[in-house]
N, C-alpha and C. Protein backbone atom coordinates (compact mmCIF):
# COMPACT_ATOMS: atom_id res chain seq x y z
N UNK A 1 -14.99 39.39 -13.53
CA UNK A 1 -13.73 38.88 -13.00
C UNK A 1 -12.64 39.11 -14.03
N UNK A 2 -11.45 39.38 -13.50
CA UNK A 2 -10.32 40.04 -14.02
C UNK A 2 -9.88 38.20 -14.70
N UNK A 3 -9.44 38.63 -15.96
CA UNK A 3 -8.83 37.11 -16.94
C UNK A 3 -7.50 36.96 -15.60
N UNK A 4 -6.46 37.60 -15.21
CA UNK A 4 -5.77 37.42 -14.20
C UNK A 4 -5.68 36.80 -13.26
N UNK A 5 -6.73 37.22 -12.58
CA UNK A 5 -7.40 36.82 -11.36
C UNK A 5 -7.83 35.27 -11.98
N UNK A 6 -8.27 35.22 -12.20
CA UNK A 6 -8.98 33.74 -13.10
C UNK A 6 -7.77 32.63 -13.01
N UNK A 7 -6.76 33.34 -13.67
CA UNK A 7 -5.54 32.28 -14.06
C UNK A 7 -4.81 31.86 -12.50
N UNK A 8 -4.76 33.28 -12.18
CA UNK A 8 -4.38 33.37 -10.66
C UNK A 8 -5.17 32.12 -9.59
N UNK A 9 -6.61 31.68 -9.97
CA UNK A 9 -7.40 30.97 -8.82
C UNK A 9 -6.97 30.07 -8.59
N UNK A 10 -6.58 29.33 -9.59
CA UNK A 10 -6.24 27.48 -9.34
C UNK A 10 -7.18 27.04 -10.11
N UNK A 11 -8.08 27.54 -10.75
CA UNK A 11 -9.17 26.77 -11.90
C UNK A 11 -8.53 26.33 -12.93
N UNK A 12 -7.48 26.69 -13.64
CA UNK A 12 -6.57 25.69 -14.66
C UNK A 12 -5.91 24.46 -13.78
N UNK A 13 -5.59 24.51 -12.87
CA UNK A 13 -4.76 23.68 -12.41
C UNK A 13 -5.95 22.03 -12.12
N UNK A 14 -7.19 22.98 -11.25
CA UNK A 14 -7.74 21.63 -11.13
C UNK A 14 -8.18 21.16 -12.00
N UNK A 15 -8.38 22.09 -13.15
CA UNK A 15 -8.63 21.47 -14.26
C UNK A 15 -8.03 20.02 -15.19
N UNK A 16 -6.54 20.37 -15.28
CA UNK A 16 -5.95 19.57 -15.61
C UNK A 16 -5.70 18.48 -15.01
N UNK A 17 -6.25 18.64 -13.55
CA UNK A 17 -5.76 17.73 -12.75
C UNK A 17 -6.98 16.70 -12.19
N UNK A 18 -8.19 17.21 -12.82
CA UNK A 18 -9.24 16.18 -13.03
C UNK A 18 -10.40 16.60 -11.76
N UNK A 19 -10.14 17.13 -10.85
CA UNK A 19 -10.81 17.76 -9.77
C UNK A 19 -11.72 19.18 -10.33
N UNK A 20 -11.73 19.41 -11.13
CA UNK A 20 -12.98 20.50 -11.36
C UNK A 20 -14.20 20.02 -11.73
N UNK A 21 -14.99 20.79 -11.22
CA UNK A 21 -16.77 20.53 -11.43
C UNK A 21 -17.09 20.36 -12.61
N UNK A 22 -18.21 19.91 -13.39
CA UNK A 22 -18.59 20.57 -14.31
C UNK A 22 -18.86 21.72 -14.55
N UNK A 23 -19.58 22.49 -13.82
CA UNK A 23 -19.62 23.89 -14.06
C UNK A 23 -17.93 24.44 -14.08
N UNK A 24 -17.22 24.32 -13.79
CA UNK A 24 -15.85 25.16 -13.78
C UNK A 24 -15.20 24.49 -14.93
N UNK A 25 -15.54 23.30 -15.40
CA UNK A 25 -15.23 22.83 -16.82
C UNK A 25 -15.84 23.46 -17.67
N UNK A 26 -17.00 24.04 -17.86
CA UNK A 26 -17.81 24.80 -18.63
C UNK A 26 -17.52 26.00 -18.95
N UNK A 27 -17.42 26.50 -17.42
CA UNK A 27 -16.70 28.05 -17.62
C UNK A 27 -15.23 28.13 -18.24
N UNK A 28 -14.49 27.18 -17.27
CA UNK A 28 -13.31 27.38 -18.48
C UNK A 28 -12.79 27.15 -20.06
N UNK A 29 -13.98 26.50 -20.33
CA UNK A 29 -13.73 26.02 -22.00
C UNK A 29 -14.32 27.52 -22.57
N UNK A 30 -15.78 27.97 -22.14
CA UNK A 30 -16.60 29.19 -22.59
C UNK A 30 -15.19 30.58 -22.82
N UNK A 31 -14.33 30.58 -21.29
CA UNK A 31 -13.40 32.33 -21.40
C UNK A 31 -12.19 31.34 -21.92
N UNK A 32 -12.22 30.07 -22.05
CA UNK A 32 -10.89 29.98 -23.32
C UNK A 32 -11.02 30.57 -24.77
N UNK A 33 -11.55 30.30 -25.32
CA UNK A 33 -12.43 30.83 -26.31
C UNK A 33 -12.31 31.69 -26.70
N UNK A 34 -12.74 33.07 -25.47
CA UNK A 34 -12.76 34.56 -26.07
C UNK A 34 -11.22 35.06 -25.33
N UNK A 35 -10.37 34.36 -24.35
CA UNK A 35 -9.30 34.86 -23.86
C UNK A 35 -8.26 34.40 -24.16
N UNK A 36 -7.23 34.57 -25.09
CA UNK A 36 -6.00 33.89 -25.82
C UNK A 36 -4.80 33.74 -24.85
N UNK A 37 -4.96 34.81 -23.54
CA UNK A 37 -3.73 34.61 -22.62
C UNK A 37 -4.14 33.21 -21.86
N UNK A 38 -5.75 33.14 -21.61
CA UNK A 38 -5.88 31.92 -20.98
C UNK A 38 -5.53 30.59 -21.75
N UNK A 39 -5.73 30.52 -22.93
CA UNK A 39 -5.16 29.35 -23.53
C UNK A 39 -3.49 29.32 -23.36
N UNK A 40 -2.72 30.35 -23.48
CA UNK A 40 -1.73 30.63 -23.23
C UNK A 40 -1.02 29.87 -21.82
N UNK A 41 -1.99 30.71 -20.59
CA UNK A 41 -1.75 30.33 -19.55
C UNK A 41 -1.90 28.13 -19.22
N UNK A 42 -2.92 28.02 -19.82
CA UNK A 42 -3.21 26.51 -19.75
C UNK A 42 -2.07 25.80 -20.36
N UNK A 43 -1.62 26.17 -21.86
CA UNK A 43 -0.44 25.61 -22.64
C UNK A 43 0.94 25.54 -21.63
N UNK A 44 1.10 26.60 -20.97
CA UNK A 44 2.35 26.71 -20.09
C UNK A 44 2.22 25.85 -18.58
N UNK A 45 1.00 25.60 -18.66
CA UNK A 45 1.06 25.02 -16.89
C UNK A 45 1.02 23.45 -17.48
N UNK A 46 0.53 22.91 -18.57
CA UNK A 46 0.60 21.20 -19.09
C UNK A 46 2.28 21.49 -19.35
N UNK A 47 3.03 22.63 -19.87
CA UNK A 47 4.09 21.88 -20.17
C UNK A 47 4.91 21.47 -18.76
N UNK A 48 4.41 22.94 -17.48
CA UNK A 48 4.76 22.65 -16.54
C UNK A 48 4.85 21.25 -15.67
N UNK A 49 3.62 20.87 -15.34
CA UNK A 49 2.84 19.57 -14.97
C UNK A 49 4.08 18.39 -16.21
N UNK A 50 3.77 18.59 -17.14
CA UNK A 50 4.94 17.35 -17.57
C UNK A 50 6.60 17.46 -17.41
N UNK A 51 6.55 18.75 -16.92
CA UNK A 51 8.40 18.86 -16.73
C UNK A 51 8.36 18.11 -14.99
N UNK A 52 7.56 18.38 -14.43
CA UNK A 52 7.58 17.54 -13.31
C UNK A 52 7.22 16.45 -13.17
N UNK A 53 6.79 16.09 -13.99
CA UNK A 53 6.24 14.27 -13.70
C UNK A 53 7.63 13.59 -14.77
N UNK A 54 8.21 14.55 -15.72
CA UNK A 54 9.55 13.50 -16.28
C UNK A 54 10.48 13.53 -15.36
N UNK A 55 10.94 14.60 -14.22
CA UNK A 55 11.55 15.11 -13.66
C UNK A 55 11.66 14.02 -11.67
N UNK A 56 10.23 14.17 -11.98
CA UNK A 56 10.19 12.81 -10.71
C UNK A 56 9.93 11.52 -11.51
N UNK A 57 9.89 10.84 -12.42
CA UNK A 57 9.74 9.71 -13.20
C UNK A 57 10.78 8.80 -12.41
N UNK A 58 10.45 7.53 -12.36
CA UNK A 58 11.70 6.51 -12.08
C UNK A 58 11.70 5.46 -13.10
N UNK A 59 12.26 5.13 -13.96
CA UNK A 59 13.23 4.52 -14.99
C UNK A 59 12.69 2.87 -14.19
N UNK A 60 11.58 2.45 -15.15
CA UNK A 60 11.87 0.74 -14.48
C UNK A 60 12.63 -0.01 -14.60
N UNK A 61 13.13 -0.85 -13.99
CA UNK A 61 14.28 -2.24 -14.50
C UNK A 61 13.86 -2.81 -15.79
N UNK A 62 14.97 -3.14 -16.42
CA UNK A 62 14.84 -3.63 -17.74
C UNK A 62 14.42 -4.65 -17.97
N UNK A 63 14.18 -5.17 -17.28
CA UNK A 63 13.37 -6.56 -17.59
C UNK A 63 12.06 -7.03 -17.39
N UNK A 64 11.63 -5.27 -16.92
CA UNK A 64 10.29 -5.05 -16.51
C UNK A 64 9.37 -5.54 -18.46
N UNK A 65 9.86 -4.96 -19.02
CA UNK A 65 8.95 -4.98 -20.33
C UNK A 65 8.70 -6.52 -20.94
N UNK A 66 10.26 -7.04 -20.52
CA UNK A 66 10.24 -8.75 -21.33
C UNK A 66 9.36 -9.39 -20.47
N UNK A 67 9.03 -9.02 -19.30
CA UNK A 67 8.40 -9.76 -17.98
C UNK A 67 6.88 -9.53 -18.81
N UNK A 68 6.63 -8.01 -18.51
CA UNK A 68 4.80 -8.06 -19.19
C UNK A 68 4.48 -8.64 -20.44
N UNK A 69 5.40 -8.80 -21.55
CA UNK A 69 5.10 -8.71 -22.55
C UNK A 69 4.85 -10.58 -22.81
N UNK A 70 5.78 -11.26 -21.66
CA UNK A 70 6.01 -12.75 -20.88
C UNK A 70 4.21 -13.74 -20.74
N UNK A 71 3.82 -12.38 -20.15
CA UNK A 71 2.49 -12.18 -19.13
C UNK A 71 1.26 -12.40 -20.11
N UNK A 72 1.59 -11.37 -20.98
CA UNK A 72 0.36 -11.15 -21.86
C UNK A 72 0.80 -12.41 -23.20
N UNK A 73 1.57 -12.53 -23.05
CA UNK A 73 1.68 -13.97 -24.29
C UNK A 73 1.51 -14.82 -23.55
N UNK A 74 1.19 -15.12 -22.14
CA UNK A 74 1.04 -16.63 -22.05
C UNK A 74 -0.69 -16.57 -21.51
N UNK A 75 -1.32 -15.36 -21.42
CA UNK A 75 -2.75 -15.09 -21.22
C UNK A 75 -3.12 -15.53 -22.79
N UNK A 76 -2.31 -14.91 -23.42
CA UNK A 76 -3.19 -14.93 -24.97
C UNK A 76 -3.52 -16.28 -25.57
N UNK A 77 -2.38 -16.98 -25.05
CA UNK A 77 -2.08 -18.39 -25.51
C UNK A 77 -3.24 -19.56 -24.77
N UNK A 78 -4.12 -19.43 -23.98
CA UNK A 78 -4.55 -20.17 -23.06
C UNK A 78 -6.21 -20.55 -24.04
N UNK A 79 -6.06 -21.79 -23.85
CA UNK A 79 -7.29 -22.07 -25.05
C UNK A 79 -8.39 -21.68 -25.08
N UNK A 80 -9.15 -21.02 -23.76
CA UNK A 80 -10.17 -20.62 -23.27
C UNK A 80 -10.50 -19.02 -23.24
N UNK A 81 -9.56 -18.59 -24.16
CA UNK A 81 -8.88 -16.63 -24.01
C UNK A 81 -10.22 -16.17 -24.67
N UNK A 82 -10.88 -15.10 -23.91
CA UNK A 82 -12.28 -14.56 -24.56
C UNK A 82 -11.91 -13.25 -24.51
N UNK A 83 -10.61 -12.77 -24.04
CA UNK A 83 -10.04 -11.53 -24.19
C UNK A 83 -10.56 -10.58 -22.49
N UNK A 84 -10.09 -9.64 -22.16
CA UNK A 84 -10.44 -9.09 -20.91
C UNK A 84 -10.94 -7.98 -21.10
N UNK A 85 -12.35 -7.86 -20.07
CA UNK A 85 -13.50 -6.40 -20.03
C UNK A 85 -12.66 -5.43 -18.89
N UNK A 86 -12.34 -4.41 -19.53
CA UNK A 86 -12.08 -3.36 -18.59
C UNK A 86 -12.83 -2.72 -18.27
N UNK A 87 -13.12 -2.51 -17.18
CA UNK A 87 -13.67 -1.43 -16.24
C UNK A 87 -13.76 -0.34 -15.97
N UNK A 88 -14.43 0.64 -16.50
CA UNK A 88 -14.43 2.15 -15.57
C UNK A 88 -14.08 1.92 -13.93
N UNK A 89 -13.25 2.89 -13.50
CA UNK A 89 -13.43 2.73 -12.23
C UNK A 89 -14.04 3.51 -11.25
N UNK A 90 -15.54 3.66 -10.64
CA UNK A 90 -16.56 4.52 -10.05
C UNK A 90 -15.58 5.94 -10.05
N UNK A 91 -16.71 6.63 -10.32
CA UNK A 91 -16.27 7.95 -9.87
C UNK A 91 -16.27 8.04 -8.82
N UNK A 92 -15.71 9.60 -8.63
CA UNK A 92 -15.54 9.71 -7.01
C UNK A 92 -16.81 10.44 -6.37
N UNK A 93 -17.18 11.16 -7.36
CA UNK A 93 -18.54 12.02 -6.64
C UNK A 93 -19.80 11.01 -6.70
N UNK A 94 -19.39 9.99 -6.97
CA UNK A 94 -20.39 9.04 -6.53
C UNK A 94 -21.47 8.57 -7.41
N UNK A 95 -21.27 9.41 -8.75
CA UNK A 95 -22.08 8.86 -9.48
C UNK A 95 -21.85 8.01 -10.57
N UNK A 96 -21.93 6.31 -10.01
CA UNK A 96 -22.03 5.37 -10.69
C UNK A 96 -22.73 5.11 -11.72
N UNK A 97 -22.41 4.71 -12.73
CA UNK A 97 -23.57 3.68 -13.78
C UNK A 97 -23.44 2.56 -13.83
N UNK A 98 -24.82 1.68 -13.67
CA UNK A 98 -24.70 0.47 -13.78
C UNK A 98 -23.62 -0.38 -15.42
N UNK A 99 -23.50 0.74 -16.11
CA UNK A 99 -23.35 0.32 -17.52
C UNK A 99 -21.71 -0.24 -17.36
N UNK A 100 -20.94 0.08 -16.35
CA UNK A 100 -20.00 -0.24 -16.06
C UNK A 100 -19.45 -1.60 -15.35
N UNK A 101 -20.29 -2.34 -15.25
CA UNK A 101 -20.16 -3.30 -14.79
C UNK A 101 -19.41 -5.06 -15.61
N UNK A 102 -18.95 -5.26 -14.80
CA UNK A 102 -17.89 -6.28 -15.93
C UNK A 102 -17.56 -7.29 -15.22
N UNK A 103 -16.31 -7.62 -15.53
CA UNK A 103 -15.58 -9.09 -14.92
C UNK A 103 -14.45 -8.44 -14.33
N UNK A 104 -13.65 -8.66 -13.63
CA UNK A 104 -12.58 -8.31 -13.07
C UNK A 104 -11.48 -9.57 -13.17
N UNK A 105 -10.44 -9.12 -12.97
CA UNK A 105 -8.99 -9.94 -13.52
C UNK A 105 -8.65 -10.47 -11.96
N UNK A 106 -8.45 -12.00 -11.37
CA UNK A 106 -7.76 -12.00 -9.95
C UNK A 106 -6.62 -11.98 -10.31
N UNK A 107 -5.85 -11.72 -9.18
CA UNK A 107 -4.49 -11.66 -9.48
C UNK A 107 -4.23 -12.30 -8.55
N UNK A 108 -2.70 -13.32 -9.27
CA UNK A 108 -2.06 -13.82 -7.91
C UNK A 108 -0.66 -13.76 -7.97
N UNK A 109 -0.01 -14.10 -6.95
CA UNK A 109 1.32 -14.08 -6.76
C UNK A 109 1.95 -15.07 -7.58
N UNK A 110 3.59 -15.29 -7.46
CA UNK A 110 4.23 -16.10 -8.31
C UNK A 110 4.40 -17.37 -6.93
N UNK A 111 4.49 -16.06 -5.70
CA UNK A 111 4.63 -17.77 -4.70
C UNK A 111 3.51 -17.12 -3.53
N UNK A 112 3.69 -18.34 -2.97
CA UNK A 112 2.48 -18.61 -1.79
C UNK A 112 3.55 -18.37 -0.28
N UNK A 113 4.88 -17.79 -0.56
CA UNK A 113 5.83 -17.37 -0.18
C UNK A 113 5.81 -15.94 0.71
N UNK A 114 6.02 -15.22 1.87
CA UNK A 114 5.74 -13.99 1.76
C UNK A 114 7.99 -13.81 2.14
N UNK A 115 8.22 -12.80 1.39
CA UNK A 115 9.24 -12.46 1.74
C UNK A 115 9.38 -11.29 2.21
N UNK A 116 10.95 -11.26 3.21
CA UNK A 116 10.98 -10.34 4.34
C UNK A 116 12.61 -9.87 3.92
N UNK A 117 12.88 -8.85 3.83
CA UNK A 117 14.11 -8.14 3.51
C UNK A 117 15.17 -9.01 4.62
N UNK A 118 16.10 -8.70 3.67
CA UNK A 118 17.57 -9.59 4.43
C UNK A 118 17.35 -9.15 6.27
N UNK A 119 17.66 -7.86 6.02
CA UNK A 119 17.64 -7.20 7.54
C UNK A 119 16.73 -8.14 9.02
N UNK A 120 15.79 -7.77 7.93
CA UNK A 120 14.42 -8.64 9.34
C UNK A 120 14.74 -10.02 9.21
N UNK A 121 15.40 -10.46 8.75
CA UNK A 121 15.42 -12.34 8.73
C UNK A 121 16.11 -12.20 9.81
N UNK A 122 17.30 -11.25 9.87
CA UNK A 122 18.14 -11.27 11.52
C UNK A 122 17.53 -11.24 12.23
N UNK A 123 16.93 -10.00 12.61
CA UNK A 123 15.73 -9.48 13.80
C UNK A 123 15.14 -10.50 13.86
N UNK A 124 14.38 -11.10 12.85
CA UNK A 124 13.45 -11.87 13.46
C UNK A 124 14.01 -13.34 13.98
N UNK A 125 14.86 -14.17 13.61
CA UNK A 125 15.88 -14.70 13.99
C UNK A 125 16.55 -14.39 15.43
N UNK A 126 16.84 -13.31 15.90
CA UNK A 126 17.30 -13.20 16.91
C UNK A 126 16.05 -13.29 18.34
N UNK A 127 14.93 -12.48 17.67
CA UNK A 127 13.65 -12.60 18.72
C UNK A 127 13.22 -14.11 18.93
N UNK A 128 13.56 -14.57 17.59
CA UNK A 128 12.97 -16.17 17.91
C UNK A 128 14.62 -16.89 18.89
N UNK A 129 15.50 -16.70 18.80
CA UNK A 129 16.50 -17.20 19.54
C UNK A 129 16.32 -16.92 20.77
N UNK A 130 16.19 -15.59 21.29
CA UNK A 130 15.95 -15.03 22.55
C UNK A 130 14.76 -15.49 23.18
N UNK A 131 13.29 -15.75 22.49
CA UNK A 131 11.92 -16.37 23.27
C UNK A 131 12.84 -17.43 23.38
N UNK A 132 13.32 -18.17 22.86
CA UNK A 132 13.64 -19.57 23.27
C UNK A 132 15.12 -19.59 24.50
N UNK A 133 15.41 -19.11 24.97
CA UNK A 133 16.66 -18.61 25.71
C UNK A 133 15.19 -18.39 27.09
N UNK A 134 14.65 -17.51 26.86
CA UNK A 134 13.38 -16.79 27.95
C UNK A 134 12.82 -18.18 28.21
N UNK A 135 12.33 -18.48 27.62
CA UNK A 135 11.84 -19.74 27.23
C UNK A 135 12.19 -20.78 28.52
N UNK A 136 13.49 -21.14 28.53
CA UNK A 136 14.40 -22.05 28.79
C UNK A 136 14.75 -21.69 30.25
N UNK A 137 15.30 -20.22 30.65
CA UNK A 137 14.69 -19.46 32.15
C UNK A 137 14.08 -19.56 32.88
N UNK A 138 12.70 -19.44 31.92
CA UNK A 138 10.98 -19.95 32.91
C UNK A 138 11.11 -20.79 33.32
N UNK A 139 11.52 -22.05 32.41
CA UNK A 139 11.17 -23.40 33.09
C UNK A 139 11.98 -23.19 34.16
N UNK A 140 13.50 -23.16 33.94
CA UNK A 140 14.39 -23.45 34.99
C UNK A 140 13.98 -23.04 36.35
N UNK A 141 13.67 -21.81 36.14
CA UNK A 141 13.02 -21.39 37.47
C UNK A 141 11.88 -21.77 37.82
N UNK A 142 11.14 -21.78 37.36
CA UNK A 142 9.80 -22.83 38.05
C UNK A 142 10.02 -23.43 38.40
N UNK A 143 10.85 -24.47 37.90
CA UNK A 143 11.35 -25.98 38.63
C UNK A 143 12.20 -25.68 39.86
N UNK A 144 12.88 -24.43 39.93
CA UNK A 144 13.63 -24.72 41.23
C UNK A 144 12.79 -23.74 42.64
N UNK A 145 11.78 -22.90 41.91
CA UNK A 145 10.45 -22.21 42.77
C UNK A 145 9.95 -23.71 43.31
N UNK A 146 9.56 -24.55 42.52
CA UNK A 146 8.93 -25.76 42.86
C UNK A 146 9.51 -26.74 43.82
N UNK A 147 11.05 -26.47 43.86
CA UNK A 147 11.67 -27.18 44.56
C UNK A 147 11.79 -27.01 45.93
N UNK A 148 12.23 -25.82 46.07
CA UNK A 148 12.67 -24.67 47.57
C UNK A 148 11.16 -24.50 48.03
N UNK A 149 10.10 -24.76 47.26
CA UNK A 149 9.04 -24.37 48.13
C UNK A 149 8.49 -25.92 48.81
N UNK A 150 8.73 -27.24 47.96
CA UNK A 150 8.60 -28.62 48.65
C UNK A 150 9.87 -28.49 50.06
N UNK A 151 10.94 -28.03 50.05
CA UNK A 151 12.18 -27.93 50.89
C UNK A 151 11.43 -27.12 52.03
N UNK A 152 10.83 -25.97 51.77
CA UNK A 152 10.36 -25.49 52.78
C UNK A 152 9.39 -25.86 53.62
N UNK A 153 8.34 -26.66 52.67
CA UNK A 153 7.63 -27.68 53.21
C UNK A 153 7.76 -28.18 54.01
N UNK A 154 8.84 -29.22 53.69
CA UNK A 154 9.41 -30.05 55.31
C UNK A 154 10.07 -29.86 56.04
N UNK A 155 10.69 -28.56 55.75
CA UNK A 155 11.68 -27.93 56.68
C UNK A 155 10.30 -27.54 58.02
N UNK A 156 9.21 -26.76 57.41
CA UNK A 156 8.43 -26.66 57.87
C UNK A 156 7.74 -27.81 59.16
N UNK A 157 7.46 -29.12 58.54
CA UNK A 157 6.82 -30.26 59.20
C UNK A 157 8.18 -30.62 60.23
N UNK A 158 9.24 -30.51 59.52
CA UNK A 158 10.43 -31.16 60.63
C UNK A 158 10.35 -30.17 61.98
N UNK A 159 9.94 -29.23 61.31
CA UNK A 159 10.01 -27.57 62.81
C UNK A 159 8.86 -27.69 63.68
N UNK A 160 7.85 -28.54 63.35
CA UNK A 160 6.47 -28.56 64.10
C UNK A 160 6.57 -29.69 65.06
N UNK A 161 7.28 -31.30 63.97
CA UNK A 161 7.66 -32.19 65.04
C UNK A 161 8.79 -32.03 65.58
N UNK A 162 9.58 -30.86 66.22
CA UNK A 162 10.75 -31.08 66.77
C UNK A 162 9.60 -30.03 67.93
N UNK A 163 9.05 -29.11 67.60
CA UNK A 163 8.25 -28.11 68.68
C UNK A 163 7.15 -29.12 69.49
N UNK A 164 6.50 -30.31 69.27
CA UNK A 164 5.84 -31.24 69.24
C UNK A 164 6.83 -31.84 70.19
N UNK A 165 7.99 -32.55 70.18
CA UNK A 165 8.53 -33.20 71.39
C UNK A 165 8.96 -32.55 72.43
């Protein structure tokens, strides 16, 4: 196989990108080695890969750092602190080791609150105004279905005893 062709496949790319086999990890470390354009080629596609990930990056709010840093000093501080086991997280091809096994962190919210963007407080506000408007319809009309049909009732009985005399 042509070193070209090689660079050409996409085998650097999945490389870097964590999706190659072992065997294609193997092979590519073995023709890095004896092929200097391929190291070449690999050097230019990481700088690539990081001009796009600074390039789509989003800048957190500033108060993101005083917040974690908030977080982890008041974990540290807690009299019972035995420090936290991190976790591998399973591979994907499925091959687990038991050796990975640990404690996990729960997480919870700050409130027991769920919030809904300004927008939907209207919407939903207005649907709840309107069931209750619908609401208020039904009855009315039932009650006057209920009425006209007792009216017809005796309109009915008055029509039988007047046919009756």
């Amino acid at each position: 196989m042509e070193i070209n062709e090689y660079i050409e496949s996409g085998a650097l790319e999945a490389y870097l990108l964590g999706s190659a086999s072992e065997k294609e990890i193997s092979e590519l470390l073995m023709l890095k080695d004896r092929h200097p354009q391929l190291q070449d080629a690999l050097t230019q596609l990481e700088e690539d890969l990081e001009r796009i990930a600074q390039h789509g990056a989003i800048t957190p709010p500033p108060e993101t750092w005083s917040k974690i840093e908030t977080e982890i000093n008041e974990i540290t501080r807690r009299q019972n602190f035995t420090g936290l086991k991190i976790t591998k997280a399973p591979s994907i091809n499925g091959n687990d080791k038991k050796e990975n096994a640990g404690e996990f962190v729960e997480v919870q919210g700050p409130s027991s609150h769920m919030r809904v963007h300004k927008l939907w407080r209207w919407v939903l506000g207005a649907i709840f105004v309107l069931g209750k408007i619908f609401l208020a319809f039904a009855i009315y009309y039932y009650l006057e279905t209920r009425q006209v049909k007792q009216e017809i009732q005796e309109l009915k009985q008055e029509l039988k005893n007047i046919q009756k005399k």
